[in-house]
Protein backbone atom coordinates (compact mmCIF):
# COMPACT_ATOMS: atom_id res chain seq x y z
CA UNK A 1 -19.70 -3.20 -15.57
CA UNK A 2 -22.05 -6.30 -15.91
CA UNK A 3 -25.61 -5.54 -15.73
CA UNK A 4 -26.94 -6.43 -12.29
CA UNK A 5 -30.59 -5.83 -10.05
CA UNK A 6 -29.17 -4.13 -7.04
CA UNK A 7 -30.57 -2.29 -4.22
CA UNK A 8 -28.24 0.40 -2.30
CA UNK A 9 -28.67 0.70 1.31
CA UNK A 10 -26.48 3.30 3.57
CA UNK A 11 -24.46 2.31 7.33
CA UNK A 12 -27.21 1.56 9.87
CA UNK A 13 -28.35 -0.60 12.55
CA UNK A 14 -30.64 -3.27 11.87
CA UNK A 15 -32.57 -3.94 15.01
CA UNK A 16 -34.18 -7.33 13.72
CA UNK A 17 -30.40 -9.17 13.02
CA UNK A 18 -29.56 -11.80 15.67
CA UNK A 19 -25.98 -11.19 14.79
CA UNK A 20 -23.68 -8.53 15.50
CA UNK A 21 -22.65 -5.74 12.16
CA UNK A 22 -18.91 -5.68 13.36
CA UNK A 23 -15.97 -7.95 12.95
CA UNK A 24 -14.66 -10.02 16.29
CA UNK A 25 -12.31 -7.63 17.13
CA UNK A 26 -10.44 -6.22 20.53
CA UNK A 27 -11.00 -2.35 21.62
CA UNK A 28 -7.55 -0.88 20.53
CA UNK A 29 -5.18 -0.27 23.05
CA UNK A 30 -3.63 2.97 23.47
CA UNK A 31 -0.65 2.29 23.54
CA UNK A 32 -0.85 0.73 19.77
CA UNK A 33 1.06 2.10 16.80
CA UNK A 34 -0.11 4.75 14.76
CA UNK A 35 -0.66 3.56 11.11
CA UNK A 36 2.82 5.81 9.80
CA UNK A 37 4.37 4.29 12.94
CA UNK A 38 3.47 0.49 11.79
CA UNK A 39 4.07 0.99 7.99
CA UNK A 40 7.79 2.31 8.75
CA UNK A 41 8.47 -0.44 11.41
CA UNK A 42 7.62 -3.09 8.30
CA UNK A 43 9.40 -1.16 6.16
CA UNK A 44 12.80 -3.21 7.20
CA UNK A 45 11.12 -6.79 7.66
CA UNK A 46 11.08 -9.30 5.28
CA UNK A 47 7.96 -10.80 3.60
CA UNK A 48 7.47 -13.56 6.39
CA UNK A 49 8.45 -11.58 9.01
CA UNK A 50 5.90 -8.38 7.33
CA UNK A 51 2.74 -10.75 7.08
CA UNK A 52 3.14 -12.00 10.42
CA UNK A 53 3.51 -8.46 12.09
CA UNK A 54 0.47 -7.58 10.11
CA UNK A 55 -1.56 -10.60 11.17
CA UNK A 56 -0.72 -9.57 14.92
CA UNK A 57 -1.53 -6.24 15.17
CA UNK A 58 -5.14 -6.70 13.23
CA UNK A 59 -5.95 -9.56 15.93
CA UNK A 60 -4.84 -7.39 18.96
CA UNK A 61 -7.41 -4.71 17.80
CA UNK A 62 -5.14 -2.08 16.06
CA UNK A 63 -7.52 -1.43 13.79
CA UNK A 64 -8.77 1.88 13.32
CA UNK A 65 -12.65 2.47 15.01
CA UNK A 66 -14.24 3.88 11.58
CA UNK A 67 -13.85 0.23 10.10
CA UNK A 68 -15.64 -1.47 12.94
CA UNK A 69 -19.54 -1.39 12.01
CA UNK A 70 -20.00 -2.74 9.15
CA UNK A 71 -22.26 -1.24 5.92
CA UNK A 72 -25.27 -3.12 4.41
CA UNK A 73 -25.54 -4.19 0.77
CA UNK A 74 -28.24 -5.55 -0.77
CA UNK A 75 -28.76 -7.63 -4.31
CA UNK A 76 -32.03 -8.96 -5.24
CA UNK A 77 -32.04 -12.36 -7.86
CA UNK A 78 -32.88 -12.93 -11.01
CA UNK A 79 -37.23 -11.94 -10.98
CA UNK A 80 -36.84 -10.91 -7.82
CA UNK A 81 -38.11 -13.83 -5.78
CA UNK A 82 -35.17 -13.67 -3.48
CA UNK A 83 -33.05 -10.72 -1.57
CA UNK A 84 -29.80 -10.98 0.22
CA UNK A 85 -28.08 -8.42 2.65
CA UNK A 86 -24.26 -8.50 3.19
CA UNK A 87 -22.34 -6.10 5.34
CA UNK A 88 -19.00 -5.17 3.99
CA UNK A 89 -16.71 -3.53 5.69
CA UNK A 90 -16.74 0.38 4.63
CA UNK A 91 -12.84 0.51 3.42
CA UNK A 92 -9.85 -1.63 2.97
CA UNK A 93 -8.58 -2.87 5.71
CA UNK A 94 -6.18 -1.04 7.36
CA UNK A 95 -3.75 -0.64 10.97
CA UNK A 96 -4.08 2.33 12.99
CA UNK A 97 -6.12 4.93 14.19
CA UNK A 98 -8.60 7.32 12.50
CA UNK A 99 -6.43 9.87 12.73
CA UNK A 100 -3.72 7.94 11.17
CA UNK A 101 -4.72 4.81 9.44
CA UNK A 102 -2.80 2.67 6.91
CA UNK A 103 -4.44 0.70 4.36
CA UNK A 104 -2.42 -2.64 4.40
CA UNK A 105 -1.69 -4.90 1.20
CA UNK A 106 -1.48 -8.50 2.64
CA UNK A 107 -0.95 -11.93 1.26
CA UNK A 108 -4.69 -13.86 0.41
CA UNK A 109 -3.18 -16.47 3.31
CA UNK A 110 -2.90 -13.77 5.53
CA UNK A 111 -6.28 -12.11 4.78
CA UNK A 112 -7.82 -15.47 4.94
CA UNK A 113 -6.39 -16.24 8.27
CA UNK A 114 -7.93 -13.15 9.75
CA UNK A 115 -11.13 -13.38 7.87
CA UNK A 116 -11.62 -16.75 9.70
CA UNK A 117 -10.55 -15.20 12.78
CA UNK A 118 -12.36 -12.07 12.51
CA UNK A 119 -15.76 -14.12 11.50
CA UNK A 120 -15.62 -12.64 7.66
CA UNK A 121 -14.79 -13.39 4.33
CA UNK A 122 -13.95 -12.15 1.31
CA UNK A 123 -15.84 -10.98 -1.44
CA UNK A 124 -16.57 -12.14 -5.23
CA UNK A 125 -16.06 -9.82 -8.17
CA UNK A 126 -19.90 -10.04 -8.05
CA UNK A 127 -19.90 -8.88 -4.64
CA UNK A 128 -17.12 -6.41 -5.51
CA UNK A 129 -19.35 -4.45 -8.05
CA UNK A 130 -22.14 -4.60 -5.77
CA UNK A 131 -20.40 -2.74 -2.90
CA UNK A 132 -18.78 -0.24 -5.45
CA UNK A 133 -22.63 0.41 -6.90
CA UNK A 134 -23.28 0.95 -3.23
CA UNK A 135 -20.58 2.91 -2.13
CA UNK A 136 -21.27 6.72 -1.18
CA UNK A 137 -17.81 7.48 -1.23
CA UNK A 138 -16.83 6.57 -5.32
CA UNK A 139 -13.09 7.59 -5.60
CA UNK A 140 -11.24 7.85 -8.47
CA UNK A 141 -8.42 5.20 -9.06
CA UNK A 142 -5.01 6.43 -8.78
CA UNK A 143 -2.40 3.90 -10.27
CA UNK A 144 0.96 4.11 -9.91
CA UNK A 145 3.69 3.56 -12.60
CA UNK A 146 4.52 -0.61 -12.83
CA UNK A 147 7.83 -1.62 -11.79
CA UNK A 148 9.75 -3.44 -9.35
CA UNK A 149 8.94 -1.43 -6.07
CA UNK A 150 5.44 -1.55 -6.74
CA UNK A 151 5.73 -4.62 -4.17
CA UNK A 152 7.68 -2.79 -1.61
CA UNK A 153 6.15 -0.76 1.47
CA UNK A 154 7.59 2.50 0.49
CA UNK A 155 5.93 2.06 -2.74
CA UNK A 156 2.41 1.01 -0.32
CA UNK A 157 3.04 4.34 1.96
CA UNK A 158 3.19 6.66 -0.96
CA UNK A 159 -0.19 4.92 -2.21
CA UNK A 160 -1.82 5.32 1.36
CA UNK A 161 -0.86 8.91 1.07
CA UNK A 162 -2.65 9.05 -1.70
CA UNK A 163 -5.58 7.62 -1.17
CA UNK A 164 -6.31 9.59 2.17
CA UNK A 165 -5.84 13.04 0.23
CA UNK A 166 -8.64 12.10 -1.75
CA UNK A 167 -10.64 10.73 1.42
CA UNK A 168 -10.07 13.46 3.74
CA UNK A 169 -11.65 15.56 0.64
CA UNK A 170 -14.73 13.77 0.69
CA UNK A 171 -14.94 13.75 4.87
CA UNK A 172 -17.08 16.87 5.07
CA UNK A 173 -19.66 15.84 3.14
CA UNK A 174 -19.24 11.10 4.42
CA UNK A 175 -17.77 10.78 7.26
CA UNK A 176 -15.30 8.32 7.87
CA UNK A 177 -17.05 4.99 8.16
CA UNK A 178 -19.40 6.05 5.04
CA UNK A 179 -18.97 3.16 2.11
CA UNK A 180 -15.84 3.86 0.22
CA UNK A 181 -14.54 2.42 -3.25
CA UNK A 182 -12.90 2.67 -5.91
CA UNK A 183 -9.43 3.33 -4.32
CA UNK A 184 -7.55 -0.20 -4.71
CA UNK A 185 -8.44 -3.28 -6.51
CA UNK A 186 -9.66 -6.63 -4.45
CA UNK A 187 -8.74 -9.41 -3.45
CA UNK A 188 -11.16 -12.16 -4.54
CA UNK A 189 -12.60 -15.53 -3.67
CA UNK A 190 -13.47 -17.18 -7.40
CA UNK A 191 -14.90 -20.77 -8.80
CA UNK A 192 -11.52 -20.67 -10.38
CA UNK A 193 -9.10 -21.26 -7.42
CA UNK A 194 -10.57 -24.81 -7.15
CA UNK A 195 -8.28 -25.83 -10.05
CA UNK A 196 -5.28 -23.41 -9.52
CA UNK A 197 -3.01 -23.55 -6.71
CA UNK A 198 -0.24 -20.90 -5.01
CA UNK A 199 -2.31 -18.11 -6.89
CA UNK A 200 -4.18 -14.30 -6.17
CA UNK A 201 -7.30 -13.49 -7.26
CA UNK A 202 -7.92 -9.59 -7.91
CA UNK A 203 -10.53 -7.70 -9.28
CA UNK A 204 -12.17 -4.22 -9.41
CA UNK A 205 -10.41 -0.69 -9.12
CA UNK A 206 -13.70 0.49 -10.61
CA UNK A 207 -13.33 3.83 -12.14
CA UNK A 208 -15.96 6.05 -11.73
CA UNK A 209 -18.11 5.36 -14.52
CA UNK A 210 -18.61 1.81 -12.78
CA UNK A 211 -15.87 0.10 -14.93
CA UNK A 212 -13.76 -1.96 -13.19
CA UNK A 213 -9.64 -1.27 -14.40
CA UNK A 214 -9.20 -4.79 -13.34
CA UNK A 215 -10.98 -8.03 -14.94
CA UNK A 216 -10.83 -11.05 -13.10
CA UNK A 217 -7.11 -12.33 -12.93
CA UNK A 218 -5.24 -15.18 -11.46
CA UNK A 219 -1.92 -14.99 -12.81
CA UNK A 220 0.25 -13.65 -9.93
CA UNK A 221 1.53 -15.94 -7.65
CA UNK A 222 -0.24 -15.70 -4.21
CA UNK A 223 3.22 -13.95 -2.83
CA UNK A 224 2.68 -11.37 -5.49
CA UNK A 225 1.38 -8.21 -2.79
CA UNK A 226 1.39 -5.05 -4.30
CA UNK A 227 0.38 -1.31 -3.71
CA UNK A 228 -3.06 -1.50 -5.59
CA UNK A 229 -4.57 -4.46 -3.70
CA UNK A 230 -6.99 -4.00 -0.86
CA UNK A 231 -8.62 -6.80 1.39
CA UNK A 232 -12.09 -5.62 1.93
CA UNK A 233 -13.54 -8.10 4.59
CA UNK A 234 -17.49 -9.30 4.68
CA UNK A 235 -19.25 -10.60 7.60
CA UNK A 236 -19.80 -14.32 7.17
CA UNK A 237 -23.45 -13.96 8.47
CA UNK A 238 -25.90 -12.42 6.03
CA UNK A 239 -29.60 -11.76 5.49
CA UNK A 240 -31.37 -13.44 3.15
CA UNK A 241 -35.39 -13.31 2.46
CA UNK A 242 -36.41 -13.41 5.55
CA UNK A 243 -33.54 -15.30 7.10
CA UNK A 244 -30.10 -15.78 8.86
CA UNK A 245 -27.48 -17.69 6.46
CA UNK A 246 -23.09 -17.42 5.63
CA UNK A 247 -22.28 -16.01 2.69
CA UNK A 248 -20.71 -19.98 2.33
CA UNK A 249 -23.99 -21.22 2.50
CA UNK A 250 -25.15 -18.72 0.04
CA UNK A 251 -22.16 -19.55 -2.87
CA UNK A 252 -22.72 -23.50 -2.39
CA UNK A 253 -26.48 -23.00 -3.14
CA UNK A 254 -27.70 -23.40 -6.16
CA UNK A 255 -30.64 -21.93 -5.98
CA UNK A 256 -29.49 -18.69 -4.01
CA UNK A 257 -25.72 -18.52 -5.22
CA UNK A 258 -26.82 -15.88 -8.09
CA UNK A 259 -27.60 -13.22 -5.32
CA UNK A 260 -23.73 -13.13 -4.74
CA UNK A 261 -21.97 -14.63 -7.84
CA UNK A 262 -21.79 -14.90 -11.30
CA UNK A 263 -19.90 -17.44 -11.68
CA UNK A 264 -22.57 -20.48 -10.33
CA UNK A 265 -21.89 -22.13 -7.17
CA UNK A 266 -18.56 -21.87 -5.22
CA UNK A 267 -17.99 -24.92 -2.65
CA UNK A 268 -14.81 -23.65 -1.32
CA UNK A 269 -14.77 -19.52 -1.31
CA UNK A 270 -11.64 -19.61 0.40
CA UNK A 271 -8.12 -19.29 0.00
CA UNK A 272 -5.59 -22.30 1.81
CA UNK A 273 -4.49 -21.21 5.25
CA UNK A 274 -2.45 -24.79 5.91
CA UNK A 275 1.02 -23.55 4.19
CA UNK A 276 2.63 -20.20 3.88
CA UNK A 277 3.11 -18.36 0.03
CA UNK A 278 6.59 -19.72 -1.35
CA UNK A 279 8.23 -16.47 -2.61
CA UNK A 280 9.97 -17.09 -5.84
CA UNK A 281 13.37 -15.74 -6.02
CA UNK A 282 13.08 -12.94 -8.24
CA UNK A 283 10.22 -11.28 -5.95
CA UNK A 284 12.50 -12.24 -3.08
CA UNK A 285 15.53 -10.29 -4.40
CA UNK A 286 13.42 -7.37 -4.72
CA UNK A 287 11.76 -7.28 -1.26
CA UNK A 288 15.69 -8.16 0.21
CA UNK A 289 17.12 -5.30 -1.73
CA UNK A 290 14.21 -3.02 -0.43
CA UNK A 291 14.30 -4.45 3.18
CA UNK A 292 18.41 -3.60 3.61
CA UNK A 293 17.68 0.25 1.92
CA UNK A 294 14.73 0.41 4.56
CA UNK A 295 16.96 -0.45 7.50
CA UNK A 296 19.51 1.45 6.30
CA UNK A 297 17.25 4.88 6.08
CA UNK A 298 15.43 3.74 9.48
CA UNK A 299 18.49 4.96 11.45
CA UNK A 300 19.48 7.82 9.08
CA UNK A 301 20.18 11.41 10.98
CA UNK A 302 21.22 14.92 9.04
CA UNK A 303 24.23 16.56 10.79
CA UNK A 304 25.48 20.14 10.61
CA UNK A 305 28.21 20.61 8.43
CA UNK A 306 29.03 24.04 10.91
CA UNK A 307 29.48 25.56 6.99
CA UNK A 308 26.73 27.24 5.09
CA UNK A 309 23.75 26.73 7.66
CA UNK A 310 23.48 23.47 5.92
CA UNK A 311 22.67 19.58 6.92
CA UNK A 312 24.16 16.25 5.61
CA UNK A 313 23.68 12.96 5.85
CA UNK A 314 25.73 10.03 4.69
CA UNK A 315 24.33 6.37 3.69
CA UNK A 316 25.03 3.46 2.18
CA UNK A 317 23.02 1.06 0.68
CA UNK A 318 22.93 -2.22 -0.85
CA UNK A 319 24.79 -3.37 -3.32
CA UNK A 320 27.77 -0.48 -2.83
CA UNK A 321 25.99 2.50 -3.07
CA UNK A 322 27.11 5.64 -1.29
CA UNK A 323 24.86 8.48 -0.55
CA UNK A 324 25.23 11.92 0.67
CA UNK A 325 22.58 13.78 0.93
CA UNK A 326 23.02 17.72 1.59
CA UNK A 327 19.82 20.02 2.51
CA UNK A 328 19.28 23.48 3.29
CA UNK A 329 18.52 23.87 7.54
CA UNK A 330 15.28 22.67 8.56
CA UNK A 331 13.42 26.25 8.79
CA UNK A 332 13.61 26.55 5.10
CA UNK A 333 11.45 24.03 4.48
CA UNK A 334 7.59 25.41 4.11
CA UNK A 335 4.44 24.38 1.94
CA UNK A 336 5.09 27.50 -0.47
CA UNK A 337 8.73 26.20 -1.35
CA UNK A 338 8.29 22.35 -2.58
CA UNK A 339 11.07 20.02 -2.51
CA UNK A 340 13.31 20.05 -5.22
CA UNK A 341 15.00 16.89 -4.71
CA UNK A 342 17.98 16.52 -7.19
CA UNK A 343 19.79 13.44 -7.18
CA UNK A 344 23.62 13.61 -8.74
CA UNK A 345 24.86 10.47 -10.13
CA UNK A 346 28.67 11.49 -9.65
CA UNK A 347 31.15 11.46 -12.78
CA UNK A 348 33.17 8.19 -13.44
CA UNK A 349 36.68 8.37 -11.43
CA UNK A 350 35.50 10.61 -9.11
CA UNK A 351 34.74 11.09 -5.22
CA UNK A 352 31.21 12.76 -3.06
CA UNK A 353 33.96 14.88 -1.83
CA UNK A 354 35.71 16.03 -5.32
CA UNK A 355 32.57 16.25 -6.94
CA UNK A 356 30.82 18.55 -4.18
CA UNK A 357 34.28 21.36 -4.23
CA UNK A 358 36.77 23.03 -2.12
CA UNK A 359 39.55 25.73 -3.06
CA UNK A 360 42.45 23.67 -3.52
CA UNK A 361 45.17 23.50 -1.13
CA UNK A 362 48.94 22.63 -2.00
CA UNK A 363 49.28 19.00 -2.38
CA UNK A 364 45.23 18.53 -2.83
CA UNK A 365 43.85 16.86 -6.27
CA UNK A 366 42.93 18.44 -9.16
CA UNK A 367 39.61 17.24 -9.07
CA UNK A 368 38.43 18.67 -6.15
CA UNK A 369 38.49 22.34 -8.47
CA UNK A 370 36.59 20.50 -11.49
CA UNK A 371 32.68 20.48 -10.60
CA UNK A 372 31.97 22.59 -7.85
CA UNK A 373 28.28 21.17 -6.70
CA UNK A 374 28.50 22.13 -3.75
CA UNK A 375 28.61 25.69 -4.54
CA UNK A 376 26.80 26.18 -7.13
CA UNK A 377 23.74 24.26 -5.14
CA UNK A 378 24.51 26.98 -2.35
CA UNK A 379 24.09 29.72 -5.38
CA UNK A 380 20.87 27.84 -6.95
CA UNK A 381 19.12 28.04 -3.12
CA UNK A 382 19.75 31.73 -3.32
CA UNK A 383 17.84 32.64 -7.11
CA UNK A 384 15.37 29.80 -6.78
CA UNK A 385 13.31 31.61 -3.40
CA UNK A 386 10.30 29.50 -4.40
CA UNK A 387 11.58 25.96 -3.94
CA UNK A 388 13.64 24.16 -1.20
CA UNK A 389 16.16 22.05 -3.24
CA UNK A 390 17.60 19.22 -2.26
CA UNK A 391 20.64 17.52 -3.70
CA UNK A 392 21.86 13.15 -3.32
CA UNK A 393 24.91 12.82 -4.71
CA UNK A 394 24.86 8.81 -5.77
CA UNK A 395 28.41 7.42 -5.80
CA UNK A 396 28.69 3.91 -7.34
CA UNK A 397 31.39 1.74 -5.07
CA UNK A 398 33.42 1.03 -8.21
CA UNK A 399 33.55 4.84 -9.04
CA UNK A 400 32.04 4.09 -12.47
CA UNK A 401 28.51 3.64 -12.88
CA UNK A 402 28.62 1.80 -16.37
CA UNK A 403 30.35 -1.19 -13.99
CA UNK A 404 28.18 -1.22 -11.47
CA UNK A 405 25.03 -1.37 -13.57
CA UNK A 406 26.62 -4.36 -15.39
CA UNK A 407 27.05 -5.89 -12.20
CA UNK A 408 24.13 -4.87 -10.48
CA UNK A 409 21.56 -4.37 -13.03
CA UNK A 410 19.28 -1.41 -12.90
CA UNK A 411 16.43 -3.09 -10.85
CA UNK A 412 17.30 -1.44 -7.70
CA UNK A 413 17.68 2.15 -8.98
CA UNK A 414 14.03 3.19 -7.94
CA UNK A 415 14.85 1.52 -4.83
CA UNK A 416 17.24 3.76 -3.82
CA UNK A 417 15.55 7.01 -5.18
CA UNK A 418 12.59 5.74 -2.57
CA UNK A 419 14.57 5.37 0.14
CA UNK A 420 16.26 8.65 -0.34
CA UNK A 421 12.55 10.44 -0.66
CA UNK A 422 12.13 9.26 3.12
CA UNK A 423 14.42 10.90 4.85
């Protein structure tokens, strides 16, 4: 991390401010979604439809009450002639309640248009390393594998998950509302959006030792919205010497813009809020594929078979997938016995139904006494006592996978694992 003179100050009230520590913000109602509620509603919308949802619920006040006041940091300037106080918020941003809270990847339009509404913006990478050199809370980064569904919400929910494990360990000893980083990278105002349009700026993911995972980088498109970025909002009003100022006024200053960047002055520490992020078409085929497997699994129900003390469940999913998913009854699931979750890519020429077993029956195909899954899951759930397992059978609509990954590509493979792990 780059050298910097920084002073550390904890959450508190500072009497002498003329401005309020918290964001412009509505009480939440009761009535509001949980954050696991929200997170599976957008699950099925598509990336217009997900940024607007998201943009709604933050500006009705569905935001959970632990993000509301707003934690000091302080930097002092080169000789120390000049101090400045900023009040970041003390997570990423996120819909729901304290008790159940989703931290929300957005689009840098969308987090602009609520930072204007909300009376914030966002930080710098200076800014960023200030707040993690602040932070209380210093968690450890925890990436997930790259690939396609790293932009999808399924992909953003496991992440959340995640991230709160290692939060709720820390609760005891910083409450929620403490200064937290270190848990997703940032999303950036920079010198260098001036001369680049349609782009993202991220930074950050420090890891412990104070290295940030992520330099400076502007390559995505500003569609690009995946699992590791977090909007941290910071108030627009700020303390400086002995007096009131914007963090704006501060970056076009070029006698005060060291106290909150290193890259000079910045006249315009914004992203554009006059036209929406074109999605280009690859992304887009991604997010469609995951939005159809999302609405499929949204309505999904396990029925008893009346055989076995055991549950099924049939999908389908886009492009010509067929699932059936068989699981044990409902009481044998427990924390001591894990998931084994075993997913069966059937045999070329062959049906869910042939490849799961029966006795035969005059007149029935021979291939219904070739495999016998069915049974010998039934006989695996009997000598494996210390884990609940699962089995997906996967039947291509073709009947022979080798097709219908020349057709189809493997792209949406992971897709359909996710949306299987949901249920």
């Amino acid at each position: 991390m780059r050298p910097q003179r920084l002073a550390m100050l904890g959450c508190f009230c500072l009497v002498t401010m003329g401005f309020a520590q918290s964001p412009s913000l509505p009480e939440r109602a009761t009535n509001s979604p949980s954050g696991s509620e929200f997170a599976k509603r957008i699950a099925s919308l598509d990336f217009t439809e997900r940024e607007n949802a998201i943009y709604e619920e933050i500006t009705a006040g569905n935001v959970p009450h632990f993000l509301r006041t707003f934690c000091p940091v302080t930097n002092l300037g080169a000789g120390r002639t000049n101090v400045a106080t900023f009040f970041a918020a003390p997570d990423y941003w996120a819909i729901g309640s304290d008790e159940d809270y989703f931290l929300t990847p957005m689009s840098p339009y969308t987090a602009q248009r609520l930072a204007d509404r909300l009376g914030c913006t966002l930080p710098t990478r200076k800014m960023s390393d200030a707040i993690y050199a602040a932070a209380s809370v210093k968690l450890a980064p925890s990436p997930i594998p790259p690939g396609p569904t790293m932009v999808t919400v399924p992909v953003f929910i496991e992440h959340n998950f995640t991230v709160k494990t290692q939060r709720l360990a820390e609760a005891k000893a910083h409450p929620l509302g403490a200064l937290v980083a270190g848990d997703k990278k940032d999303v950036v105002i920079t010198a260098r959006l001036a001369s680049i349009t349609n782009r993202v700026a991220i930074y950050g993911w420090h890891r412990t030792n104070g290295a940030a995972i992520q330099p400076l980088y502007l390559g995505h498109t500003d569609a690009w919205v995946d699992y590791s970025h977090g909007i941290r909002f910071v108030l627009q009003q700020m303390l400086v010497n002995d007096g009131e100022k914007t963090v704006a006024e501060v970056l076009a200053d070029p006698k005060l813009c060291e106290l909150l960047s290193d890259e000079g002055i910045i006249t315009n520490p914004r992203y554009p809020t006059n036209t929406p992020p074109v999605i280009p078409s690859q992304l887009n085929n991604i997010l469609k594929s995951t939005v159809a497997t999302n609405a499929m699994t949204a309505n999904a129900e396990f029925k008893s078979t009346g055989s076995f003390n055991e549950l099924v469940c049939n999908l389908t999913s886009e492009p010509g997938v067929k699932i059936f998913v068989n699981s044990p009854p409902r009481a044998e699931f427990a924390p001591a016995k894990p998931v084994l979750l075993i997913f069966y890519a059937l045999p070329n020429g062959n049906t869910t139904e042939q490849t799961i077993g029966r006795n035969l029956k005059p007149g029935d195909d021979w291939h219904f006494n070739i495999q016998h899954i069915g049974a010998q899951t039934r006989w695996l759930r009997q000598v494996l006592t210390n884990r609940t397992p699962v089995v997906a059978y996967l039947e291509a609509d073709s009947k022979s996978w080798p097709a219908w990954r020349k057709k189809n590509g493997d792209q949406v493979i992971p897709d359909i694992f996710a949306s299987v792990k949901k249920l």
